[in-house]
C-alpha atoms as a PDB file:
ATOM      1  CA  UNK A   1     -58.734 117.911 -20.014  1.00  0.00           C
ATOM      2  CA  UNK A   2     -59.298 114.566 -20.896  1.00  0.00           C
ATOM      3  CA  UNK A   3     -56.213 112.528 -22.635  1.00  0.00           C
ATOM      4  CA  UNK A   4     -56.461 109.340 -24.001  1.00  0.00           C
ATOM      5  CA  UNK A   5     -52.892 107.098 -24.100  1.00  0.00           C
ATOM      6  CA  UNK A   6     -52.945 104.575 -27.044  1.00  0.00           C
ATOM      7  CA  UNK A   7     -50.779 101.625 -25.693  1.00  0.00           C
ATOM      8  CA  UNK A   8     -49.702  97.952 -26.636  1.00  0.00           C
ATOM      9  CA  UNK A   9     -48.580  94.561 -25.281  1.00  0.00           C
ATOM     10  CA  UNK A  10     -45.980  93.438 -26.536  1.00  0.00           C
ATOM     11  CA  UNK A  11     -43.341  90.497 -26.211  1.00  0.00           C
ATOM     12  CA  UNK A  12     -40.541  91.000 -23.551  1.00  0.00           C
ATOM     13  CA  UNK A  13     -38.260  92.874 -25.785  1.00  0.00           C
ATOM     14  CA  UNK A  14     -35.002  91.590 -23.386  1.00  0.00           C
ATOM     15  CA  UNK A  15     -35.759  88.419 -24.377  1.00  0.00           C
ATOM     16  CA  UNK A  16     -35.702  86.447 -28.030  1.00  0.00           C
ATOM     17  CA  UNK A  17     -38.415  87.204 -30.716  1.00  0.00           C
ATOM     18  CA  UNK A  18     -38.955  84.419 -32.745  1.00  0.00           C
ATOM     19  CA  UNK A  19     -40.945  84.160 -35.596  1.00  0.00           C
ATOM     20  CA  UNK A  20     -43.213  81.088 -36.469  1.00  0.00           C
ATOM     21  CA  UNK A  21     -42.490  80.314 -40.150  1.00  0.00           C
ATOM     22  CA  UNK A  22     -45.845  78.520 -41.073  1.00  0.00           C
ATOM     23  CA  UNK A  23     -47.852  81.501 -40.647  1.00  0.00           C
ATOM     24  CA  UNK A  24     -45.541  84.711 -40.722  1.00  0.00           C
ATOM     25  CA  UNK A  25     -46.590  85.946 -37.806  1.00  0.00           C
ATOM     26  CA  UNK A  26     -44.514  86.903 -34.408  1.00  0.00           C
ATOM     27  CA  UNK A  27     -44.732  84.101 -32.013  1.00  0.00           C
ATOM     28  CA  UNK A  28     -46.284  85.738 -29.171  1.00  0.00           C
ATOM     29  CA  UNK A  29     -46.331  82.888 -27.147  1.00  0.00           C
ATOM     30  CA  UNK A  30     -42.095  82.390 -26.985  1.00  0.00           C
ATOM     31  CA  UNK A  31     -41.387  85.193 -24.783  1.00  0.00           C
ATOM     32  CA  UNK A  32     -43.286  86.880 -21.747  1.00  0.00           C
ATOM     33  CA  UNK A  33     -45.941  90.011 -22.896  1.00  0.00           C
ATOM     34  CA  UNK A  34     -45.146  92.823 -21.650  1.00  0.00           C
ATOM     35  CA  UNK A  35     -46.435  96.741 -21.507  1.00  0.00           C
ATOM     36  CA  UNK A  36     -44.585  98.635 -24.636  1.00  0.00           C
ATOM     37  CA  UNK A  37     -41.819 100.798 -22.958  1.00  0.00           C
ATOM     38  CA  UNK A  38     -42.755 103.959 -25.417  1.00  0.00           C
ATOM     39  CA  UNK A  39     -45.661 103.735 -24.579  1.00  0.00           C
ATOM     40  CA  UNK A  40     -45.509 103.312 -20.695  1.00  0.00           C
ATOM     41  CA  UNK A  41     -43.287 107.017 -21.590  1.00  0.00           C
ATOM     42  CA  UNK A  42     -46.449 107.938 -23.792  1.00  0.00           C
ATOM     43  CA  UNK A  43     -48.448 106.889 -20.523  1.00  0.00           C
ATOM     44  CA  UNK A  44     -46.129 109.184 -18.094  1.00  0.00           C
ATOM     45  CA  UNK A  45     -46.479 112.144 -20.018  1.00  0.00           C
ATOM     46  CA  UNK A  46     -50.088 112.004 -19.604  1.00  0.00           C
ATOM     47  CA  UNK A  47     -49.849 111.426 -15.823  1.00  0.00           C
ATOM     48  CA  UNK A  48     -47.103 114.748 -15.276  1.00  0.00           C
ATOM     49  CA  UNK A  49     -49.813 116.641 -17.088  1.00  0.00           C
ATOM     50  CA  UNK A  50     -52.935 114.711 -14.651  1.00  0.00           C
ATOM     51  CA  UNK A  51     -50.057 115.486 -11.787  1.00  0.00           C
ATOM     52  CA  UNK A  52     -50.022 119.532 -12.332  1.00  0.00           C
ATOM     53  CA  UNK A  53     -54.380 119.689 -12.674  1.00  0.00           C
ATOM     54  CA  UNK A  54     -56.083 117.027 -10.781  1.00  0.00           C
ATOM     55  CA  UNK A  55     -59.284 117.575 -12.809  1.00  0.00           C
ATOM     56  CA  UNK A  56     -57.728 116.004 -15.874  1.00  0.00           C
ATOM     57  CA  UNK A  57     -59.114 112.568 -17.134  1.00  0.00           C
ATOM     58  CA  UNK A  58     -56.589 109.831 -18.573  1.00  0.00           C
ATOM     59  CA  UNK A  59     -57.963 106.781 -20.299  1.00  0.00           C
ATOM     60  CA  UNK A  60     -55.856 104.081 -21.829  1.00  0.00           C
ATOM     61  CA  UNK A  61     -56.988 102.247 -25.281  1.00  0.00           C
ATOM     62  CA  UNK A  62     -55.646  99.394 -26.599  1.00  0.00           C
ATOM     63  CA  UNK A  63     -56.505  96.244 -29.108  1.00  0.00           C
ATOM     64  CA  UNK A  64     -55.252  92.944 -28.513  1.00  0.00           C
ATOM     65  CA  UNK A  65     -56.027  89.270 -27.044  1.00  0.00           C
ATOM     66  CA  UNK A  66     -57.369  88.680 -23.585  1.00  0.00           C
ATOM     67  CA  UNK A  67     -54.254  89.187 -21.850  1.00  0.00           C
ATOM     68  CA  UNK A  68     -54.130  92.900 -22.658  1.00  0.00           C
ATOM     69  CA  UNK A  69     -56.218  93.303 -19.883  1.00  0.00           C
ATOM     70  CA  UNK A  70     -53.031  92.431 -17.540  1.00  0.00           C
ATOM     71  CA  UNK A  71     -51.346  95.572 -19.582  1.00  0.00           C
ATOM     72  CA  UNK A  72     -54.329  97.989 -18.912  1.00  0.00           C
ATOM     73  CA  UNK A  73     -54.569  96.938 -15.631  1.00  0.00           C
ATOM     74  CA  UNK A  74     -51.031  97.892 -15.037  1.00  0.00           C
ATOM     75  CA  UNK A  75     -51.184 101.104 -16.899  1.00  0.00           C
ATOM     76  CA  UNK A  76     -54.263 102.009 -14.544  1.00  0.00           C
ATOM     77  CA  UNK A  77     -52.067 101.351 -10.969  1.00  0.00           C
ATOM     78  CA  UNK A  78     -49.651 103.753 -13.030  1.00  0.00           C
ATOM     79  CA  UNK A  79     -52.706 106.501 -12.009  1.00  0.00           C
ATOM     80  CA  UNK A  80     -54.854 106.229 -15.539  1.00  0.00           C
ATOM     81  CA  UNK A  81     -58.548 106.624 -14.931  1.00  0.00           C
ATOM     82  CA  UNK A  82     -60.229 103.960 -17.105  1.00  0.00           C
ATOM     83  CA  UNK A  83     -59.521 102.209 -20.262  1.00  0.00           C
ATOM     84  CA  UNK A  84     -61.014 100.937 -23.491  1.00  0.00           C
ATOM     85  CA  UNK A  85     -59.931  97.378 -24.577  1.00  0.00           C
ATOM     86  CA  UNK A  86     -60.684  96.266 -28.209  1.00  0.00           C
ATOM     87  CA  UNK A  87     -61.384  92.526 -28.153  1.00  0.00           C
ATOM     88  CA  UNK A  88     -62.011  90.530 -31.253  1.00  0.00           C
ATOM     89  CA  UNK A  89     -60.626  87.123 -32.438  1.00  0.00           C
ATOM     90  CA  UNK A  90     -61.166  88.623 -36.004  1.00  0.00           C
ATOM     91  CA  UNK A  91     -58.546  91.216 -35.168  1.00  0.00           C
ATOM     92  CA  UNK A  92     -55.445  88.937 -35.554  1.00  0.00           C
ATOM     93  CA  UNK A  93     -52.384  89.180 -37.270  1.00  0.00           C
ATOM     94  CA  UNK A  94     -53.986  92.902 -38.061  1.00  0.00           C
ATOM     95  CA  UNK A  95     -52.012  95.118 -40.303  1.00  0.00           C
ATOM     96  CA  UNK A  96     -51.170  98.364 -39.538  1.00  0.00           C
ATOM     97  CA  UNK A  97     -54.159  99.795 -41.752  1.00  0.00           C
ATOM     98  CA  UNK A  98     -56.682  97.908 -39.951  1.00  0.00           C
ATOM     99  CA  UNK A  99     -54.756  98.463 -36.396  1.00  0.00           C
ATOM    100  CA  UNK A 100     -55.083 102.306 -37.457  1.00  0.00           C
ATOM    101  CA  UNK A 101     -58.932 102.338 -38.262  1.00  0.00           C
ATOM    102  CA  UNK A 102     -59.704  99.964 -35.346  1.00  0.00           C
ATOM    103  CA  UNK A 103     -58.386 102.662 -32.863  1.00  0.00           C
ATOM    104  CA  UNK A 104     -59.596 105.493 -34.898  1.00  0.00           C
ATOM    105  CA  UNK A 105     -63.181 103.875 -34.630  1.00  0.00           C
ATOM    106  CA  UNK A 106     -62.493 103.339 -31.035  1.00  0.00           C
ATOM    107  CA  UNK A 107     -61.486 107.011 -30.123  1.00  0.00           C
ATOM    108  CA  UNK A 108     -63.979 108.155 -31.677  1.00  0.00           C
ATOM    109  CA  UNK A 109     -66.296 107.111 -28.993  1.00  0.00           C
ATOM    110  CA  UNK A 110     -64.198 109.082 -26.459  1.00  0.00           C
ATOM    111  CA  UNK A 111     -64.619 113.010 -26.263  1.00  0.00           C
ATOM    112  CA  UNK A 112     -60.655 113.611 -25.961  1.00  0.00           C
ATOM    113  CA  UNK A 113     -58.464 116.547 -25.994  1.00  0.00           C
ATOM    114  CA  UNK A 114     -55.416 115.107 -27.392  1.00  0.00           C
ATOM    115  CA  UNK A 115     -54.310 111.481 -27.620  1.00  0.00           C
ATOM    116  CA  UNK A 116     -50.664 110.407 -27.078  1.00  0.00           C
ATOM    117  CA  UNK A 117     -49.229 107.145 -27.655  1.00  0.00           C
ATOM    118  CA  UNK A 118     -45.145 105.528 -28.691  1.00  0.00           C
ATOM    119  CA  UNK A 119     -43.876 106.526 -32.105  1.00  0.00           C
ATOM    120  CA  UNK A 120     -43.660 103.053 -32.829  1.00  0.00           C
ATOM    121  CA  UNK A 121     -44.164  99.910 -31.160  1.00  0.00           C
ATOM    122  CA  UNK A 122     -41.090  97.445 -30.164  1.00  0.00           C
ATOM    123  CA  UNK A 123     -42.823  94.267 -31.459  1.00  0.00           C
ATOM    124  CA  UNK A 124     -43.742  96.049 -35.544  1.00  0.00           C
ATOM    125  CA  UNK A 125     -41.771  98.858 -35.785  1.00  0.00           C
ATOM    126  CA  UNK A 126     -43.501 100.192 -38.934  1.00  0.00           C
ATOM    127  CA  UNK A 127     -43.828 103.533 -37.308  1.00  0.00           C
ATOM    128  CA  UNK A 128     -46.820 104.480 -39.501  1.00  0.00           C
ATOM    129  CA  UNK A 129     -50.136 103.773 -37.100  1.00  0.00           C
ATOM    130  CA  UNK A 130     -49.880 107.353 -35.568  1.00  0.00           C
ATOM    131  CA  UNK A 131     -49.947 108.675 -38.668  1.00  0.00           C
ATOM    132  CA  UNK A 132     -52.948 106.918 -39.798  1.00  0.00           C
ATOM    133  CA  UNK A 133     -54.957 107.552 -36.629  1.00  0.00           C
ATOM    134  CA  UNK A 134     -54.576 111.281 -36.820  1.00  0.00           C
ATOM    135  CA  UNK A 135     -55.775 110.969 -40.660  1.00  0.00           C
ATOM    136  CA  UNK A 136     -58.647 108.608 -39.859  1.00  0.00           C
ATOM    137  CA  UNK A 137     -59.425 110.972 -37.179  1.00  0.00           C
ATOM    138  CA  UNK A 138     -58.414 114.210 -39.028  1.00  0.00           C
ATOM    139  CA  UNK A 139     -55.905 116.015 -36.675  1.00  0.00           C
ATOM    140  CA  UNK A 140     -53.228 117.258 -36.514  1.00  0.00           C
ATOM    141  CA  UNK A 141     -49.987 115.369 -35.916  1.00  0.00           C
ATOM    142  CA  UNK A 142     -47.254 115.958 -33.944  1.00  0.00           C
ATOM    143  CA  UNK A 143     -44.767 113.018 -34.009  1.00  0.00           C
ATOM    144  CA  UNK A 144     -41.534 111.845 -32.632  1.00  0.00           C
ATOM    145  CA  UNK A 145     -41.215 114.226 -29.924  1.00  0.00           C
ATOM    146  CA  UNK A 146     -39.116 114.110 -27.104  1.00  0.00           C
ATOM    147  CA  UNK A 147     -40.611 116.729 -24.879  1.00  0.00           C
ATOM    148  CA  UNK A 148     -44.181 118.224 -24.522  1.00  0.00           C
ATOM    149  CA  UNK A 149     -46.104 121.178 -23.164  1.00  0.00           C
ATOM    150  CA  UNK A 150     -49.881 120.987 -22.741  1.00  0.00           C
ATOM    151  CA  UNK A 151     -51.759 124.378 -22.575  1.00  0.00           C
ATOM    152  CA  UNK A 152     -54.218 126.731 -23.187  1.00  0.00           C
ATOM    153  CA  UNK A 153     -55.753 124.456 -26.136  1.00  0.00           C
ATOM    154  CA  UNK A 154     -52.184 123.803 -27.470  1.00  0.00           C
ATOM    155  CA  UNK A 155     -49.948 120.843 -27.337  1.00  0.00           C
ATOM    156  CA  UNK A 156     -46.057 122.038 -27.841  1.00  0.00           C
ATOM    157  CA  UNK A 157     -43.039 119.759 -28.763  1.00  0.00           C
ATOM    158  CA  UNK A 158     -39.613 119.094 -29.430  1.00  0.00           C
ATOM    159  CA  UNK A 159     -38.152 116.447 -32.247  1.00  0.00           C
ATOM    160  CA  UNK A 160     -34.877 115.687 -33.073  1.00  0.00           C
ATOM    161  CA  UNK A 161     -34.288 116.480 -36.812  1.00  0.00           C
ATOM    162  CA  UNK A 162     -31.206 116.296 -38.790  1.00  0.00           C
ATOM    163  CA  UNK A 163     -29.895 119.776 -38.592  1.00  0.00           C
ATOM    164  CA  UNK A 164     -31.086 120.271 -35.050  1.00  0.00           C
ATOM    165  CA  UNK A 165     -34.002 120.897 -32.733  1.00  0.00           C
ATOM    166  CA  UNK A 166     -37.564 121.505 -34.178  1.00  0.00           C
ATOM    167  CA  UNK A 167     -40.085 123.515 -32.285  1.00  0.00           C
ATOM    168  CA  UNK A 168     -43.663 122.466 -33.160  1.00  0.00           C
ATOM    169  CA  UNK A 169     -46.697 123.386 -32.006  1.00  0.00           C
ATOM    170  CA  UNK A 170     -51.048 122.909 -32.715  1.00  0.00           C
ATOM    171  CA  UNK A 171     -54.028 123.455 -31.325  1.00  0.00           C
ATOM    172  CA  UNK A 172     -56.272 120.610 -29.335  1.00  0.00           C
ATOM    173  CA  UNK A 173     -57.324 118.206 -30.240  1.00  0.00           C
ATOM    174  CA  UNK A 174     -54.416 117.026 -32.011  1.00  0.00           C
ATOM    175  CA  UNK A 175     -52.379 113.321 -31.794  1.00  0.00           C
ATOM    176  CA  UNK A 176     -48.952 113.122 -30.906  1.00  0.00           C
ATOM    177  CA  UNK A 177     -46.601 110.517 -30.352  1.00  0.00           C
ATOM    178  CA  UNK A 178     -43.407 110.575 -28.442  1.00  0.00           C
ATOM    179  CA  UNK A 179     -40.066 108.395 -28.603  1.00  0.00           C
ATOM    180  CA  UNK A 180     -37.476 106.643 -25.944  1.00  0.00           C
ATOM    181  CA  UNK A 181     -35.995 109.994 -25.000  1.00  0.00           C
ATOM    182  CA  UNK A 182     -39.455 110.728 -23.186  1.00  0.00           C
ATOM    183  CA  UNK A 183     -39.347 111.067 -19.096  1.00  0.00           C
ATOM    184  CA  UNK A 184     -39.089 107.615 -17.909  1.00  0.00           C
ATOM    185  CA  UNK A 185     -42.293 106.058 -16.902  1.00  0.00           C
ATOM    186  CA  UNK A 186     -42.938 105.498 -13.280  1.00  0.00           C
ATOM    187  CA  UNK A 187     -43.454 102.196 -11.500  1.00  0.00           C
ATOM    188  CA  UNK A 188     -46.979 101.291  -9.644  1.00  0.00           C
ATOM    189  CA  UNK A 189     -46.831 102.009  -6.244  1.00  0.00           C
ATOM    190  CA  UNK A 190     -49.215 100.085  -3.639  1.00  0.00           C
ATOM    191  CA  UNK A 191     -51.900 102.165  -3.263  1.00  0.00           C
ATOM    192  CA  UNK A 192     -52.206 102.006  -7.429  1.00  0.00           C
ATOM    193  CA  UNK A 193     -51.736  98.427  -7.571  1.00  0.00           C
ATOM    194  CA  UNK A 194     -55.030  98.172  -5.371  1.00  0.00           C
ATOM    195  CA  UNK A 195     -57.006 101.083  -7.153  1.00  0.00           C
ATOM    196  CA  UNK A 196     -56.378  99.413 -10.224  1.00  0.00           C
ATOM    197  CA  UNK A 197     -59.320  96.709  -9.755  1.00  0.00           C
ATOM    198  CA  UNK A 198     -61.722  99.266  -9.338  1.00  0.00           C
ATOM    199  CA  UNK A 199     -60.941 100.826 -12.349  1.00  0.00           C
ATOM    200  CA  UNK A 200     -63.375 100.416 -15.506  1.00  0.00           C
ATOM    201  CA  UNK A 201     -61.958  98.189 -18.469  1.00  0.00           C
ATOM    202  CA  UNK A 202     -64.817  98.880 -21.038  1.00  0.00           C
ATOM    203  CA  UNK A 203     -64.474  96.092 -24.000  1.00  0.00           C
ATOM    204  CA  UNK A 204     -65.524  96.635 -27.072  1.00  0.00           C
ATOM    205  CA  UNK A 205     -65.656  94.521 -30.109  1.00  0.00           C
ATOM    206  CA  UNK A 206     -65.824  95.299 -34.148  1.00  0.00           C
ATOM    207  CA  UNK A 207     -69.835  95.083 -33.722  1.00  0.00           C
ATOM    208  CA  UNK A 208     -69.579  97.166 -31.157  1.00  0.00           C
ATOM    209  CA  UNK A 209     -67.547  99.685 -32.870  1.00  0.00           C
ATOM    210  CA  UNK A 210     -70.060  99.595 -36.236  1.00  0.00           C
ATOM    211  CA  UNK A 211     -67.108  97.684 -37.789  1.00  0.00           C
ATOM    212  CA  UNK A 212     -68.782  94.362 -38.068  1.00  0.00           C
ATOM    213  CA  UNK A 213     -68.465  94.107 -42.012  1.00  0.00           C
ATOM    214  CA  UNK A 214     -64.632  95.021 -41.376  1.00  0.00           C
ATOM    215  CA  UNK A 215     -62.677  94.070 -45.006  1.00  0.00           C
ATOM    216  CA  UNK A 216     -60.001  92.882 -42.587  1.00  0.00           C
ATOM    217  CA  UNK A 217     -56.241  93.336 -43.161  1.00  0.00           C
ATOM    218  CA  UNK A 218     -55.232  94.028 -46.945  1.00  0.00           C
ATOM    219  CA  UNK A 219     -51.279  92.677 -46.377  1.00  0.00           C
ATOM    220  CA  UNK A 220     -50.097  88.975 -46.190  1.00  0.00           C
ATOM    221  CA  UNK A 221     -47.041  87.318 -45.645  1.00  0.00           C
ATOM    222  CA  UNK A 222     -45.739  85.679 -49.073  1.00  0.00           C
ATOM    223  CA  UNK A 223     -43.024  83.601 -47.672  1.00  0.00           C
ATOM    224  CA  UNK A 224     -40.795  83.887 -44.433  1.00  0.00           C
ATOM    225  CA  UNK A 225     -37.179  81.769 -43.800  1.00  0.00           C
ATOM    226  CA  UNK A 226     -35.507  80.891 -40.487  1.00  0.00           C
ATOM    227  CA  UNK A 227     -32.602  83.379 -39.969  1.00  0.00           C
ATOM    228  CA  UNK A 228     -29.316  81.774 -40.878  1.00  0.00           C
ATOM    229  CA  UNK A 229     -27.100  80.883 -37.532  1.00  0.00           C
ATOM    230  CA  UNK A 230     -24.021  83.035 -36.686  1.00  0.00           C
ATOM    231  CA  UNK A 231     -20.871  81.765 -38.263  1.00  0.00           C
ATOM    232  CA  UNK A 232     -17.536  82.528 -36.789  1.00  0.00           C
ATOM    233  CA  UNK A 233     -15.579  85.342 -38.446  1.00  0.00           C
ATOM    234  CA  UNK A 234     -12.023  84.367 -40.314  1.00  0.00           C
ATOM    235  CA  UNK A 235      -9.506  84.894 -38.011  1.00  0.00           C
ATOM    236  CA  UNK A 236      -6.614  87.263 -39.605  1.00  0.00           C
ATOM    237  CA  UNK A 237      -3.097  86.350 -37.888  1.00  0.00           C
ATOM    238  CA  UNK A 238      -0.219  88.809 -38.680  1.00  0.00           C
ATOM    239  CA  UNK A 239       2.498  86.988 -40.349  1.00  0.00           C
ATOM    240  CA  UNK A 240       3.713  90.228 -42.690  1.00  0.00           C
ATOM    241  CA  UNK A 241       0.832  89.811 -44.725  1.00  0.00           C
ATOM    242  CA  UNK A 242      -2.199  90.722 -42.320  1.00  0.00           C
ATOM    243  CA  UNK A 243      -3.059  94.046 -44.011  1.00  0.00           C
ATOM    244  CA  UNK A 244      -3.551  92.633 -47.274  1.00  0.00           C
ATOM    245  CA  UNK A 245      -5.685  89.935 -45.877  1.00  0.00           C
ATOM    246  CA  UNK A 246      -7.837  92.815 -45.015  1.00  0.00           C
ATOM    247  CA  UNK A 247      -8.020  94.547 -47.636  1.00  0.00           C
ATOM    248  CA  UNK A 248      -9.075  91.775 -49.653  1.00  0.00           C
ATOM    249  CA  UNK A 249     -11.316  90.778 -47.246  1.00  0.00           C
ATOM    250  CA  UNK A 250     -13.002  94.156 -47.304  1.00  0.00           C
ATOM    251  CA  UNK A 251     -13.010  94.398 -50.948  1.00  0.00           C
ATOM    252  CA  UNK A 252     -14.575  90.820 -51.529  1.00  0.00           C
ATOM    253  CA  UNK A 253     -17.660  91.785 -48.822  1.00  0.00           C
ATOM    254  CA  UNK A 254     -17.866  95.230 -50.429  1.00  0.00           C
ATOM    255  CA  UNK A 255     -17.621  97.023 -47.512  1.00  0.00           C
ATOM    256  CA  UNK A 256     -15.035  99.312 -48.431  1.00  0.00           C
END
């Protein structure tokens, strides 16, 4: 079995994400990068299934800047095998589109049985790239799940749906993507920490992925404001007349 774990850096998401106005863009550079906590969960999944059959291969891929290499690295003292690390200054600010074909492109070049990654990442949130990989790569998709079973060419799930528990199921390969209420991932321990730098970070850039005339994202940013600061509420004191106050005050911010 060989699985391949789709994973992100992403700003410390227990600090402050700011946004720089001039371009749009998250300011990556405010706040510490970090390994994307669904995806660490992604990650662990993997490793309980590498736990129960030895034989099975787990390689991480992810596209970023240079310090992504800091996140693989981590991800491979977690017990992944090897990992594939998209580099290419041409690649920033990518939209979810081009993220999507990027990692389609680069999963292609690895002969996997299923590929698991976050439902969404912390720093975007659009929720969509999954969906787009399976497409690009024509598989099945099973998202949001909160539990998985790998077997006998199948991958099996659980996801939360509005009138209860759905049971879903497909044959391998397939893409799935898990959410927050995955196992928790485990931390490095030393022994990982020290078989991590043996590990093999392959790199690969647009050229490299047959992607060199790459149109390049098709969404801008139009305009982008500083968030307004937080004003103190109006204080209601009860003099007899407090539950009108409310009212109105309800009424006039048309919340009830």
């Amino acid at each position: 079995m060989k699985i391949a774990v789709l994973t992100k850096q992403v700003p410390d998401t227990a600090e402050e994400r700011k946004l720089d106005v001039s371009s749009g863009r998250l300011d990556r550079g405010s706040s510490e990068a970090v390994f994307d906590e669904v995806n660490e969960r992604a990650l662990e999944v993997a490793l309980q299934y590498k736990d129960a059959d030895r034989s099975t291969h787990v390689v991480l891929v992810s596209m970023g800047p240079e310090s992504t290499k800091e996140t693989l690295r981590r991800g491979l003292s977690m017990g992944a095998d090897s990992a594939i690390h998209i580099l290419d200054n041409r690649l920033e600010a990518a939209d979810a589109s081009r993220t999507a074909s990027v990692l389609a492109a680069a999963l292609k070049t690895v002969d996997f049985d299923v590929v698991i990654t976050g439902n969404e990442s912390t720093d975007g949130r659009s929720g969509v790239v999954p969906a787009m990989v399976a497409e690009h790569l024509g598989l099945p998709l099973l998202g949001g799940l909160f539990s998985t079973d790998l077997s006998d060419g199948y991958v099996r799930g659980q996801r939360q749906g509005e009138d209860g528990i759905l049971g879903l199921s497909a044959s391998l390969p397939a893409l799935i993507s898990v959410t927050e209420r995955s196992p928790d991932a485990r931390f490095p321990n030393f022994k990982g920490i020290l078989g991590a730098k043996r590990k093999p970070i392959t790199v690969l850039s647009l050229a490299d992925l047959g992607l060199a005339n790459d149109a390049g994202s098709r969404t801008a940013v139009l305009s982008t404001q500083v968030r307004a600061a937080r004003t103190a509420g109006k204080k209601i004191v009860d003099d007899g007349t407090a539950a009108k106050e409310l009212v109105e005050f309800l009424v006039s911010n048309r919340l009830a």
